[in-house]
Protein backbone atom coordinates (compact mmCIF):
# COMPACT_ATOMS: atom_id res chain seq x y z
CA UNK A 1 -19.44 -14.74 -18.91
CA UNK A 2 -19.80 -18.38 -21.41
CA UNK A 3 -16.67 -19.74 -19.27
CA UNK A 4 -16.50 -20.50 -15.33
CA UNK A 5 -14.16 -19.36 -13.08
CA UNK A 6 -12.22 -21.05 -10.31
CA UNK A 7 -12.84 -18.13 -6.73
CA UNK A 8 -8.98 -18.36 -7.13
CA UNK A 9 -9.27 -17.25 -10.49
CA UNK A 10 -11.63 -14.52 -9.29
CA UNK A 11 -9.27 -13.24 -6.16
CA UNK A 12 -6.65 -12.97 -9.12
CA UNK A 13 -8.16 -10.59 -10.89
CA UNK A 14 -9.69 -8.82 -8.73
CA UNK A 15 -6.04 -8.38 -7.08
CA UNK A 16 -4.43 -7.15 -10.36
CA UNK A 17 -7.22 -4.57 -10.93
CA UNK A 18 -6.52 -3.27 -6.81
CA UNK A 19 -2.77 -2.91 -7.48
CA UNK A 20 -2.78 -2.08 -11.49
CA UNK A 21 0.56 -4.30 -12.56
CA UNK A 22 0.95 -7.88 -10.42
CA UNK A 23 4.78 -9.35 -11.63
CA UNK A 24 4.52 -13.77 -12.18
CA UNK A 25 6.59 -13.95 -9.18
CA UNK A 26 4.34 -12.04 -6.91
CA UNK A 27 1.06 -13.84 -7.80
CA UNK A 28 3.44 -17.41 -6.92
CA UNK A 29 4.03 -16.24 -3.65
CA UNK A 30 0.59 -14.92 -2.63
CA UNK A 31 -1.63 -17.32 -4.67
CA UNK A 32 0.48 -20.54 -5.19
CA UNK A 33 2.97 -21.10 -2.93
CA UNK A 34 1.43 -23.91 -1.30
CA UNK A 35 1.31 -26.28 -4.27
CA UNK A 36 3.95 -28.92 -5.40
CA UNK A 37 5.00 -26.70 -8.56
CA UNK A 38 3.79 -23.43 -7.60
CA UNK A 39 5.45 -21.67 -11.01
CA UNK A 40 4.30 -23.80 -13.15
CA UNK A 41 0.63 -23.85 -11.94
CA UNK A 42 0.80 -19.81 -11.44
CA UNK A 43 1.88 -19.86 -15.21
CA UNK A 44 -0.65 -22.41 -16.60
CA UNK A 45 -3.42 -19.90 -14.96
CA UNK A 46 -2.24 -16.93 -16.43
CA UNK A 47 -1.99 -18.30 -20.09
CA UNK A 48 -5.62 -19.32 -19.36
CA UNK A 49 -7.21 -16.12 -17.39
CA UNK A 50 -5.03 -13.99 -20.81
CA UNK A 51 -6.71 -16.03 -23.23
CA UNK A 52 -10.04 -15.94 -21.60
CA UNK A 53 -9.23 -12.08 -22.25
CA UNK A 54 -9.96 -11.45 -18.13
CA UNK A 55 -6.47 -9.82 -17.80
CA UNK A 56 -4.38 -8.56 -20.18
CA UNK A 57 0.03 -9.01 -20.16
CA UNK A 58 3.32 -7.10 -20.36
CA UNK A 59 6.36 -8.74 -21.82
CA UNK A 60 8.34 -5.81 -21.34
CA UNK A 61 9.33 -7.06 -17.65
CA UNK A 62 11.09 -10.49 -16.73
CA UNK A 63 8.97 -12.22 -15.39
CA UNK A 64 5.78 -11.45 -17.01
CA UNK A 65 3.84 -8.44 -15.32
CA UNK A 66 0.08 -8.82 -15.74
CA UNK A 67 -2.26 -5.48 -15.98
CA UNK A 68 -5.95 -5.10 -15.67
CA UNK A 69 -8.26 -6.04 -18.48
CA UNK A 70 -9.10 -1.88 -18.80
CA UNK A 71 -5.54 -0.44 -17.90
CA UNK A 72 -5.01 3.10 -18.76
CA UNK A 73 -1.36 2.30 -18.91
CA UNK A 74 0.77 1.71 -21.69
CA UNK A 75 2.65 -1.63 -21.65
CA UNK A 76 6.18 -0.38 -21.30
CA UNK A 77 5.30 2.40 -18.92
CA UNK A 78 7.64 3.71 -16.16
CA UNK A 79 4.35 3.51 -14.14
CA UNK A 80 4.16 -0.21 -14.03
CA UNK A 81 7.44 0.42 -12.11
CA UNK A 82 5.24 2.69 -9.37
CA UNK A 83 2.97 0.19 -8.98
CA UNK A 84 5.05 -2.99 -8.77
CA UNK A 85 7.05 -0.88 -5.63
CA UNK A 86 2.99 -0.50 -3.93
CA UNK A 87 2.94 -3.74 -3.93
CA UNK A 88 6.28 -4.66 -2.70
CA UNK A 89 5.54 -3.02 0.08
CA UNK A 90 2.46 -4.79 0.40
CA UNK A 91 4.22 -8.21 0.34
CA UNK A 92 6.75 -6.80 2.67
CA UNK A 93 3.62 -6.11 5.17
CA UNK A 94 2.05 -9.47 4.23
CA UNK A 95 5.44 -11.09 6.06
CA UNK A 96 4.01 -10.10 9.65
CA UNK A 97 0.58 -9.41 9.35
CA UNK A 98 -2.18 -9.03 6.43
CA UNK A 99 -3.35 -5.28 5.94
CA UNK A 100 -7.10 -4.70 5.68
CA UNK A 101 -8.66 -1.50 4.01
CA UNK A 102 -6.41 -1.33 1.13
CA UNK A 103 -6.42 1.25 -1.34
CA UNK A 104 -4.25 1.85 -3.95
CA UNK A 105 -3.27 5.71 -4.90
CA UNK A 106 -5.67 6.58 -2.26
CA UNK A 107 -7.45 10.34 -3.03
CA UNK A 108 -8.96 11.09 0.45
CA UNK A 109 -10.11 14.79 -0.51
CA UNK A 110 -11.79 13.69 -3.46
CA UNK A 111 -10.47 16.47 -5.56
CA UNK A 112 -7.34 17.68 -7.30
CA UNK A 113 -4.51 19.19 -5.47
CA UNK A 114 -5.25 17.14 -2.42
CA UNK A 115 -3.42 14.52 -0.53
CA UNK A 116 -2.94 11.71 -2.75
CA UNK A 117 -0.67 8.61 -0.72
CA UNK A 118 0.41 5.66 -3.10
CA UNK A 119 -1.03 3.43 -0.48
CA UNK A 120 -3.45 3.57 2.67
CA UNK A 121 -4.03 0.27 4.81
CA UNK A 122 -4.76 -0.62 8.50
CA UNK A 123 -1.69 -2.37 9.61
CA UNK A 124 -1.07 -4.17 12.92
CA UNK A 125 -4.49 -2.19 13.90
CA UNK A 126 -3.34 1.16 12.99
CA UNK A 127 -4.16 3.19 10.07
CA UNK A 128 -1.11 4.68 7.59
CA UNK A 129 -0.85 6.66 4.29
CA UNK A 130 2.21 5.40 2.65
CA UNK A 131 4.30 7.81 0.47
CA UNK A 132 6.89 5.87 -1.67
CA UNK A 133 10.24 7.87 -3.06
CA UNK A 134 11.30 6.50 -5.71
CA UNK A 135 13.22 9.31 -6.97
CA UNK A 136 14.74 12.03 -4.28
CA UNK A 137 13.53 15.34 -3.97
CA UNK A 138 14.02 18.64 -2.16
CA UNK A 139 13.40 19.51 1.31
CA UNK A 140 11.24 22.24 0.06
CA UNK A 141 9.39 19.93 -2.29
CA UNK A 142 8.78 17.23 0.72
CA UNK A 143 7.41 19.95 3.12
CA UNK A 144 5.26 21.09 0.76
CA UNK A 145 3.82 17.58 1.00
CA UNK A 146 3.53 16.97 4.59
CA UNK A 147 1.79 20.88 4.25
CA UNK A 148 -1.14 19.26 2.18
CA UNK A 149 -1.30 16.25 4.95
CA UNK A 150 -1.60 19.37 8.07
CA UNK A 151 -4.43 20.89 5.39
CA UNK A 152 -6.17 17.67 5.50
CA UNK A 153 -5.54 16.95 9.28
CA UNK A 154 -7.12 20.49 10.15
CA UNK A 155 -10.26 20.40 7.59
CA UNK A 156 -11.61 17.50 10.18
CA UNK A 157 -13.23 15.98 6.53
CA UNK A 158 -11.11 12.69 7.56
CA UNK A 159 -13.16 11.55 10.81
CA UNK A 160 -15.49 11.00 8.02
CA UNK A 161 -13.65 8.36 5.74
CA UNK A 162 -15.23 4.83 5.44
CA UNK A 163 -12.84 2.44 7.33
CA UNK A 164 -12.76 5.16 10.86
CA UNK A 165 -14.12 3.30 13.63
CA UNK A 166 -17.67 3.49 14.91
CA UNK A 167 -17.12 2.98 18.20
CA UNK A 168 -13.82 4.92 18.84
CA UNK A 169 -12.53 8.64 18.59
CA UNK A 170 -11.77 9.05 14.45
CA UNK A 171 -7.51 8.37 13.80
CA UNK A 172 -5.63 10.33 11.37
CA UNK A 173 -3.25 8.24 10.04
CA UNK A 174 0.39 8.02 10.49
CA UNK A 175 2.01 8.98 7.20
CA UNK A 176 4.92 6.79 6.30
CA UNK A 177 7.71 7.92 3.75
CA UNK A 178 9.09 4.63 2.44
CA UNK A 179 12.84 6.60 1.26
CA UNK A 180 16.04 5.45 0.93
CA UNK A 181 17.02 9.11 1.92
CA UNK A 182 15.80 11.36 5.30
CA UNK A 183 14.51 14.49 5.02
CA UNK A 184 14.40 17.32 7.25
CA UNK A 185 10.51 17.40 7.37
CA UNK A 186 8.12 17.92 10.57
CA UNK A 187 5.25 18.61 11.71
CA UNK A 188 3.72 19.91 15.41
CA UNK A 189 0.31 18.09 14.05
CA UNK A 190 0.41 14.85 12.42
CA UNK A 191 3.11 11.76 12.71
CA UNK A 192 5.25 11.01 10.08
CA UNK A 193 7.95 7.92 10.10
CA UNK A 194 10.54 7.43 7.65
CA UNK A 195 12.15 4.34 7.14
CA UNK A 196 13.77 2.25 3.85
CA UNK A 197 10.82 -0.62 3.93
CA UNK A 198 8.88 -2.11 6.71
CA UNK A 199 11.72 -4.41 7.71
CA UNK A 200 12.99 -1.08 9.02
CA UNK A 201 9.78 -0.07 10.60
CA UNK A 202 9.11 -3.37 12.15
CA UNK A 203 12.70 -3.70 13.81
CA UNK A 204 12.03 -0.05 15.51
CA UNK A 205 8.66 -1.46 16.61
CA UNK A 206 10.37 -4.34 17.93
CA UNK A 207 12.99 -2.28 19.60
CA UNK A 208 9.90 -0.18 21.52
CA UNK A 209 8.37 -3.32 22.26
CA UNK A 210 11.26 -4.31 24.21
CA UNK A 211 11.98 -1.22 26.32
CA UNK A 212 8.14 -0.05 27.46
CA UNK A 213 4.62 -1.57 26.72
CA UNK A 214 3.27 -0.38 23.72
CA UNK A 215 0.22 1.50 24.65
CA UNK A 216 -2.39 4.02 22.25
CA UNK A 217 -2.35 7.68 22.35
CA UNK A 218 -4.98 9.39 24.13
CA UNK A 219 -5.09 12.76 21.66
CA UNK A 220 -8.19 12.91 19.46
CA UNK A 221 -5.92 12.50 16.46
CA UNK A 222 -4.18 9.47 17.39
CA UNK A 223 -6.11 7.45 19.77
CA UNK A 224 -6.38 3.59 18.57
CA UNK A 225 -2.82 3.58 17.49
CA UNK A 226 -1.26 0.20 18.23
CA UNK A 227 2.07 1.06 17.05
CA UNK A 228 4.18 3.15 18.94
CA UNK A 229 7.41 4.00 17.74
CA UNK A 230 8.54 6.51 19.43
């Protein structure tokens, strides 16, 4: 590149092409919230990094929503609206504690048909896939989900993933399902969680805290989890 760029200017982009579609109001809060006029200077950049042709821009949404230079996505798709809810819930994590390891529409098996969570971070030490419902389904259709999850949990290919630990037992991760309804789903194998947003998930972890130390399973599949809910 002829032109130089700020690192801030780099950890921008490189944050719109992890979570696809970044909303003006977002990138305020997590890149320029600490300055006098933090709108104005998170606008100023943008006009800059879009003419520089390093990101490109929707109008469609109020406030602007910016997309990668090489999105796939048209500008006034309904899946800008799946992406901007990944990273809500990202920014709702980011209000008690940064998550490491993320990865956006995460595809574990590494083929089609397989387990494919919107989001998968290590939060608060623990590892989660993160389903988000937008839209409610069937019971049927939600089982048949957590089914893929028990084919994953039982092909043993995840004690292989990059982020397990060296040093510890492998951890299959908790799967969250981020709904504003419950469904009647279970499983004898893995540990699922379903809560509204991680406000939700943060007061039950709270709650725990408060009536018995929080202390990690000592099953092969869970050990190293920090956060016990139950």
């Amino acid at each position: 590149m002829s032109f130089r760029l700020s690192q801030r200017d780099k950890d921008i982009i490189a944050f719109i092409n992890q979570f696809r579609a970044v909303d003006r109001d977002s990138l305020v809060e997590l890149f320029f919230k600490q300055l006098k006029s933090p709108v104005n200077a998170c606008n100023s950049v943008m006009v800059r990094l879009y003419r520089l042709g390093v990101i490109e821009r929707t109008q469609q949404y109020s406030p602007t929503v910016y997309l990668p230079v090489d999105a796939k996505i048209k500008k006034n798709s309904q899946k800008i609206l799946h992406f901007l809810s990944i990273l809500d819930i990202y920014k709702q994590m980011c209000m008690y504690s940064a998550p490491k390891q993320v990865i956006v529409e995460d595809k574990p098996t590494g083929r089609k048909g397989g387990i494919e969570p919107d989001l998968f971070c290590i939060f608060k030490g623990s590892p989660f896939w993160i389903e988000i419902q937008r839209n409610q389904y069937s019971e049927q259709k939600m089982q048949e989900k957590i089914h893929l999850y028990e084919e994953f949990f039982f092909s043993d290919e995840w004690k292989a993933l990059h982020w397990q630990p060296e040093d510890r037992v492998a951890i299959f991760p908790t799967v969250i399902l981020i709904t504003p309804v419950r469904y009647a789903v279970s499983s004898d194998h893995i540990r699922i969680i379903q809560i509204a947003n991680i406000h939700e998930l943060m007061e039950k972890y709270k709650g725990s805290k408060q009536t018995k130390e929080v202390r990690s399973r000592t099953t092969s599949s869970s050990r190293g989890i920090k956060i016990n809910l139950t």
